[in-house]
C-alpha atoms as a PDB file:
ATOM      1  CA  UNK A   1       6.359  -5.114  12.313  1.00  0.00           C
ATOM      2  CA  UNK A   2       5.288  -3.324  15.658  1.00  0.00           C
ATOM      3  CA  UNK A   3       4.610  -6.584  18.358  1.00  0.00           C
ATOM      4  CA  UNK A   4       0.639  -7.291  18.548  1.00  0.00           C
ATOM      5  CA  UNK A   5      -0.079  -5.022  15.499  1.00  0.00           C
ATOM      6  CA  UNK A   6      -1.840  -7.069  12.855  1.00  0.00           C
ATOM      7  CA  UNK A   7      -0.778  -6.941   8.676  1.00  0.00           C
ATOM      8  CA  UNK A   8      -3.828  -5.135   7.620  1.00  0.00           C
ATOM      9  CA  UNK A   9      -3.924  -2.153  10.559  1.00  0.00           C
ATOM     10  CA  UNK A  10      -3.276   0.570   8.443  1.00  0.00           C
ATOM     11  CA  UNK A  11      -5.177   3.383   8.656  1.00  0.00           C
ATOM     12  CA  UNK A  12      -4.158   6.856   6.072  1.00  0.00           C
ATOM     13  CA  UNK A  13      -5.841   9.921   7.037  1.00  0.00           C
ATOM     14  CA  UNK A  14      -5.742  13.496   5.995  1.00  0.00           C
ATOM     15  CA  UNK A  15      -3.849  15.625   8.547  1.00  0.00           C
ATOM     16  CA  UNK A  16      -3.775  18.876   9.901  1.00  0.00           C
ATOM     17  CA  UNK A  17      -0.349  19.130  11.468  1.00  0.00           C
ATOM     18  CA  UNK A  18      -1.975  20.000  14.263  1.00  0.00           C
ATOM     19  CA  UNK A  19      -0.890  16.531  16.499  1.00  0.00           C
ATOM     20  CA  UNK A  20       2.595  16.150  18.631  1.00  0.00           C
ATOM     21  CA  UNK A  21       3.657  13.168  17.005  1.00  0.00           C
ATOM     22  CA  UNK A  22       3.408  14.654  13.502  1.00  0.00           C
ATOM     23  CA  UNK A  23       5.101  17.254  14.064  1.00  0.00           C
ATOM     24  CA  UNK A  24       8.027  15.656  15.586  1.00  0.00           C
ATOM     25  CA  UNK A  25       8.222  12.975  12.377  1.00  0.00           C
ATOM     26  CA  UNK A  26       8.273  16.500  10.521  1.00  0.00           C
ATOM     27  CA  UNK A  27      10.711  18.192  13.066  1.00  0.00           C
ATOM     28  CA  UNK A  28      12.695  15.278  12.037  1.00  0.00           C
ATOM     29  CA  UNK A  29      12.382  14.912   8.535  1.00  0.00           C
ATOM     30  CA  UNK A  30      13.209  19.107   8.267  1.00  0.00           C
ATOM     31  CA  UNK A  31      16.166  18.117  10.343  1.00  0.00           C
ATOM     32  CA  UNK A  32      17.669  15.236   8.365  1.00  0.00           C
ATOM     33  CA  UNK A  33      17.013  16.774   4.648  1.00  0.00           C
ATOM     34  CA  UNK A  34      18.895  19.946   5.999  1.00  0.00           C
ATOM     35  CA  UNK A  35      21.502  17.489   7.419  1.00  0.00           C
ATOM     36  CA  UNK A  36      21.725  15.565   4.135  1.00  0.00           C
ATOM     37  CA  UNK A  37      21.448  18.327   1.589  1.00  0.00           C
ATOM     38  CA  UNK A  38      23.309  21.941   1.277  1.00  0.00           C
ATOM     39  CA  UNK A  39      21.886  25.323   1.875  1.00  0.00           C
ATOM     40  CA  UNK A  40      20.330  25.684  -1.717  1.00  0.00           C
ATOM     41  CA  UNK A  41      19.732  22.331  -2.491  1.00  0.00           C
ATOM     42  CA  UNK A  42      16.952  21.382   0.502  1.00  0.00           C
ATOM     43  CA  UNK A  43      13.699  22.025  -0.510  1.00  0.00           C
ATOM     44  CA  UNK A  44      11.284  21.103   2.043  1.00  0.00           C
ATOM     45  CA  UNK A  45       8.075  22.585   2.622  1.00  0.00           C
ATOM     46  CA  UNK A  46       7.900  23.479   6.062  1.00  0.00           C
ATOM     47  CA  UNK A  47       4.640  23.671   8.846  1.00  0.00           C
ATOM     48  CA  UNK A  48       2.929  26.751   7.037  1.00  0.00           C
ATOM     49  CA  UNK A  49       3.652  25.650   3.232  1.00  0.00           C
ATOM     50  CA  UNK A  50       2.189  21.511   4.046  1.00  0.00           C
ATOM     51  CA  UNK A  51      -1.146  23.593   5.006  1.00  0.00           C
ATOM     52  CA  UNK A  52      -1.399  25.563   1.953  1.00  0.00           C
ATOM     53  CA  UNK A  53      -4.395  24.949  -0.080  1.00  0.00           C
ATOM     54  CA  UNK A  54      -2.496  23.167  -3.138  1.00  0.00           C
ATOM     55  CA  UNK A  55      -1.530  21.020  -0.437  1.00  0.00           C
ATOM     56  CA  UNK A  56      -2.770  17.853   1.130  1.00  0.00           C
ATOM     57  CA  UNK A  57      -0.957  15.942   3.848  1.00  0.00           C
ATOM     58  CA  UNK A  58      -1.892  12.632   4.983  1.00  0.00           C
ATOM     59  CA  UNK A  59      -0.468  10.847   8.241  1.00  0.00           C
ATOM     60  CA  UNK A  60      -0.589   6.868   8.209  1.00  0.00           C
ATOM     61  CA  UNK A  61      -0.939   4.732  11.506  1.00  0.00           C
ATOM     62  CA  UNK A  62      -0.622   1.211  12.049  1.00  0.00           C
ATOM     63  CA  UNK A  63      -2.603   0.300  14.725  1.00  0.00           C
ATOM     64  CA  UNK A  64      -2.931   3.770  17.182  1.00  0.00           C
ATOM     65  CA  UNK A  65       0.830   4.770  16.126  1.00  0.00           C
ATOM     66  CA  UNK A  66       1.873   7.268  13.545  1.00  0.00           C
ATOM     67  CA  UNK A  67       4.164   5.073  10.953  1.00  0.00           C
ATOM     68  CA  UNK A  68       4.681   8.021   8.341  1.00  0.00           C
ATOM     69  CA  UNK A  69       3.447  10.591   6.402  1.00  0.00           C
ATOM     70  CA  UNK A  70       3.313  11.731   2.714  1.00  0.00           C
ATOM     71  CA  UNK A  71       1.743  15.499   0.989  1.00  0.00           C
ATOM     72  CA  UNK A  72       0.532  15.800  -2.564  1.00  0.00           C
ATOM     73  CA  UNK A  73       1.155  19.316  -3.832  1.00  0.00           C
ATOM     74  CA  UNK A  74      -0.531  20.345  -7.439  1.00  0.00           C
ATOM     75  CA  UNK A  75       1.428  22.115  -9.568  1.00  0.00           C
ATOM     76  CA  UNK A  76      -1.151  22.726 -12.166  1.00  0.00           C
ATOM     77  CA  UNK A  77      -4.350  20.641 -13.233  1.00  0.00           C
ATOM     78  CA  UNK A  78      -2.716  17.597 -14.310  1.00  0.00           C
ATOM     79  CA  UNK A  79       0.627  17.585 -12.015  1.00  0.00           C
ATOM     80  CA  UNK A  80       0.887  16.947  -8.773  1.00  0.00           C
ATOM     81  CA  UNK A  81       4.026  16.999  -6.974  1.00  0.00           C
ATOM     82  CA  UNK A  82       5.287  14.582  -4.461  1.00  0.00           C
ATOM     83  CA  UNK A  83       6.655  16.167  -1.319  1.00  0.00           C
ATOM     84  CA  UNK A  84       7.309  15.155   2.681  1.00  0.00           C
ATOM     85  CA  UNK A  85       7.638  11.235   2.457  1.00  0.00           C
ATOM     86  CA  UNK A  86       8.792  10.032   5.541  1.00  0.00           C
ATOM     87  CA  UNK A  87       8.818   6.764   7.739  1.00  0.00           C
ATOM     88  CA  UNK A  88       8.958   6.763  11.384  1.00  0.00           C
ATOM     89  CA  UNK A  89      12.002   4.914  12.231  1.00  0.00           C
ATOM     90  CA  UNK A  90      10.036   2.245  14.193  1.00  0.00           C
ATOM     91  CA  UNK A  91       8.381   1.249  10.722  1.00  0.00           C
ATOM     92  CA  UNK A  92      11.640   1.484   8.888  1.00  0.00           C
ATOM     93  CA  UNK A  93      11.225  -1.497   6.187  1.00  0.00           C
ATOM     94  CA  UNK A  94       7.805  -2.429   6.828  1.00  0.00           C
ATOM     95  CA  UNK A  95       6.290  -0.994   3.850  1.00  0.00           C
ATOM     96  CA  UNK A  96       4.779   2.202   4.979  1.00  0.00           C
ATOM     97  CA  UNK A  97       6.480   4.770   2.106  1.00  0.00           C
ATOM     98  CA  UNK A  98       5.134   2.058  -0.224  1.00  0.00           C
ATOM     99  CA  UNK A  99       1.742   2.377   1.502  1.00  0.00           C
ATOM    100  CA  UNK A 100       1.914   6.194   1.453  1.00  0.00           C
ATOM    101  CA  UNK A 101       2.801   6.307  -2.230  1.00  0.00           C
ATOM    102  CA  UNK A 102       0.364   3.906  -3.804  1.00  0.00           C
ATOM    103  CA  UNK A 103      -2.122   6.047  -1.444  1.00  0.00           C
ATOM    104  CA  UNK A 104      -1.041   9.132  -3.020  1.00  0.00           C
ATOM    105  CA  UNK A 105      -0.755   7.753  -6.641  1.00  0.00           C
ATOM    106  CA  UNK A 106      -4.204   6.677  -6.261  1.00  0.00           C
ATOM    107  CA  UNK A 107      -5.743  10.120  -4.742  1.00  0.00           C
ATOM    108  CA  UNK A 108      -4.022  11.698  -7.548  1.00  0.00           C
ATOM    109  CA  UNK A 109      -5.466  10.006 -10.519  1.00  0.00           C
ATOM    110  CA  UNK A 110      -9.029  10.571  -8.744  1.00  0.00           C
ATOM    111  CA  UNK A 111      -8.517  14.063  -9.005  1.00  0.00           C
ATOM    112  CA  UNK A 112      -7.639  14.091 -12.943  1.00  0.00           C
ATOM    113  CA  UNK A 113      -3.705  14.523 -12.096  1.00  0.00           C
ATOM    114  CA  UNK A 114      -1.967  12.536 -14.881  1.00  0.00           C
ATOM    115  CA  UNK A 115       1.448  13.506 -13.704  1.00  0.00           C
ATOM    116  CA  UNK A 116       3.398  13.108 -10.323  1.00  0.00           C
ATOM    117  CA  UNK A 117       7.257  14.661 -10.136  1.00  0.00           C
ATOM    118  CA  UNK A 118       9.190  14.606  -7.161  1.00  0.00           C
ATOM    119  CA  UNK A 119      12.708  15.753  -6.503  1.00  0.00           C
ATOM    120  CA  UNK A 120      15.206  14.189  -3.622  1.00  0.00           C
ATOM    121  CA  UNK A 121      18.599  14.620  -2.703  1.00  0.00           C
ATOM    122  CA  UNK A 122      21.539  12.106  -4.156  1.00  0.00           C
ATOM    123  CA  UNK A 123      23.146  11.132  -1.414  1.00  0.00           C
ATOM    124  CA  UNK A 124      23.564   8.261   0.286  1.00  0.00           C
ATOM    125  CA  UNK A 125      21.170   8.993   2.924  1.00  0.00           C
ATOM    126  CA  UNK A 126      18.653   9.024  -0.427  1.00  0.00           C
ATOM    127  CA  UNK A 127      19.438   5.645  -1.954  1.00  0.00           C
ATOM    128  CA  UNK A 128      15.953   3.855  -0.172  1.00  0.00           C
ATOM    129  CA  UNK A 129      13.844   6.365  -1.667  1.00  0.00           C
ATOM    130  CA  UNK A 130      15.396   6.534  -4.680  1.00  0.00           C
ATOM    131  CA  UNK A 131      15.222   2.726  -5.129  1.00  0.00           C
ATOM    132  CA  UNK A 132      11.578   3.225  -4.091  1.00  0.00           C
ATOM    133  CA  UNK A 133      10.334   5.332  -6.726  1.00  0.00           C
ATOM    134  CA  UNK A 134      12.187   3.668  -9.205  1.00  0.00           C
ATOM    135  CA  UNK A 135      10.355   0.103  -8.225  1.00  0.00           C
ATOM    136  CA  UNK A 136       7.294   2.546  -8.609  1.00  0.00           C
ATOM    137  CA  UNK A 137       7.864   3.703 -12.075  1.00  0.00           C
ATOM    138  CA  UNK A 138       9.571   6.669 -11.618  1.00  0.00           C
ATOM    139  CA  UNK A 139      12.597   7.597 -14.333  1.00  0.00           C
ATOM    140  CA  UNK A 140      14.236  10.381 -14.425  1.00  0.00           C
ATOM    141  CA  UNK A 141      13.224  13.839 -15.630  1.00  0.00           C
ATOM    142  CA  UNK A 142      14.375  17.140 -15.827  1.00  0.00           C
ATOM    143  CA  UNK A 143      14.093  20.266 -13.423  1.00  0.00           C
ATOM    144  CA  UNK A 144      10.064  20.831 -12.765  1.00  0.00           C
ATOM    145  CA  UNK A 145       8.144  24.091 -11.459  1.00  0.00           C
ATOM    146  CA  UNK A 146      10.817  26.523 -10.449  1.00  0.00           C
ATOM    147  CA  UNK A 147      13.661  23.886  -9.880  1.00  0.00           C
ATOM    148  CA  UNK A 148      16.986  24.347 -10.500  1.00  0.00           C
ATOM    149  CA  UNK A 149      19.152  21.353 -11.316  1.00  0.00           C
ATOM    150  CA  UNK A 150      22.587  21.139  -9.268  1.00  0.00           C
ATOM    151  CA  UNK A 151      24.752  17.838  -8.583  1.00  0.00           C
ATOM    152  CA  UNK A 152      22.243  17.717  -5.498  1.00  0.00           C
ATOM    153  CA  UNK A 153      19.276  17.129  -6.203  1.00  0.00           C
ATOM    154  CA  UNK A 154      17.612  14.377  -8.349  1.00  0.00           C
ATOM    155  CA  UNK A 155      14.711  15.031 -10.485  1.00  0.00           C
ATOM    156  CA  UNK A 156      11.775  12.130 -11.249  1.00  0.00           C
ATOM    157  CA  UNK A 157       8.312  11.908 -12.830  1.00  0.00           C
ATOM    158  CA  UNK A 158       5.983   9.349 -13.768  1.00  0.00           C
ATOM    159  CA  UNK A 159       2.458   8.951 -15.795  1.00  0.00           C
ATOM    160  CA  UNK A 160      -0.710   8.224 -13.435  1.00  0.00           C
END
């Protein structure tokens, strides 16, 4: 826990992208899935894509410091897609992806989504968010919108 920040200072907001600090958490996050995954098998959205409109981004902040961010993409009417979960390293283990998805779960089923699929990467550098959306009731699934399944990439869905 950041020093003098209290338990209950969280604070998620939509976001424009437009702030420094966002950015950067996305500069890094771009960075570390293209680091982590092959050409082919990273599939991001970047800066242009998180601003579409069947796309909303939300930053969260503990206290006056950005923690993480999180984007809920819909695929059709009733499925939404999980996409740019990410924890400022500052707030690693804190709770904040667990924050961000219960956030997004619940924004979802307010907007008649029944269905949320995600895909990730299987490598090591995935194992915390794996175990995270499995504690969350994700299971497996297979390939979603225009995925294509490779020994990369890891597929998961889950009723709202």
């Amino acid at each position: 826990m950041i020093a003098g920040a209290s338990r209950d200072n969280w604070r998620i907001i939509v976001d424009d992208l437009s702030g420094l600090p966002v950015r950067a958490l996305l500069e890094r996050h771009f960075a570390a899935m293209r680091a982590n995954s092959p050409p082919g098998s990273c599939h991001f959205l970047d800066f242009d894509a998180l601003n579409g409109p069947d796309v909303t981004f939300w930053s969260i902040h503990h206290g006056g410091t950005l923690a993480g961010c999180g984007a809920l993409k819909l695929l059709h009417a009733r499925h939404g897609e999980l996409k740019s979960m990410r924890t400022a390293d500052a707030f690693l283990r804190q709770g904040v992806a667990s924050r961000m998805l219960e956030h997004i779960m619940t924004e979802a089923r307010t907007r008649g989504i029944e269905r949320l699929s995600l895909e990730t990467g299987t490598g090591e550098a995935f194992a915390p968010a794996l175990a995270l959306y499995r504690r969350l009731g994700f299971v497996e699934c297979d390939p979603f919108a225009d995925y294509q399944l490779d020994r990369f990439n890891c597929f998961m869905t889950r009723s709202l």
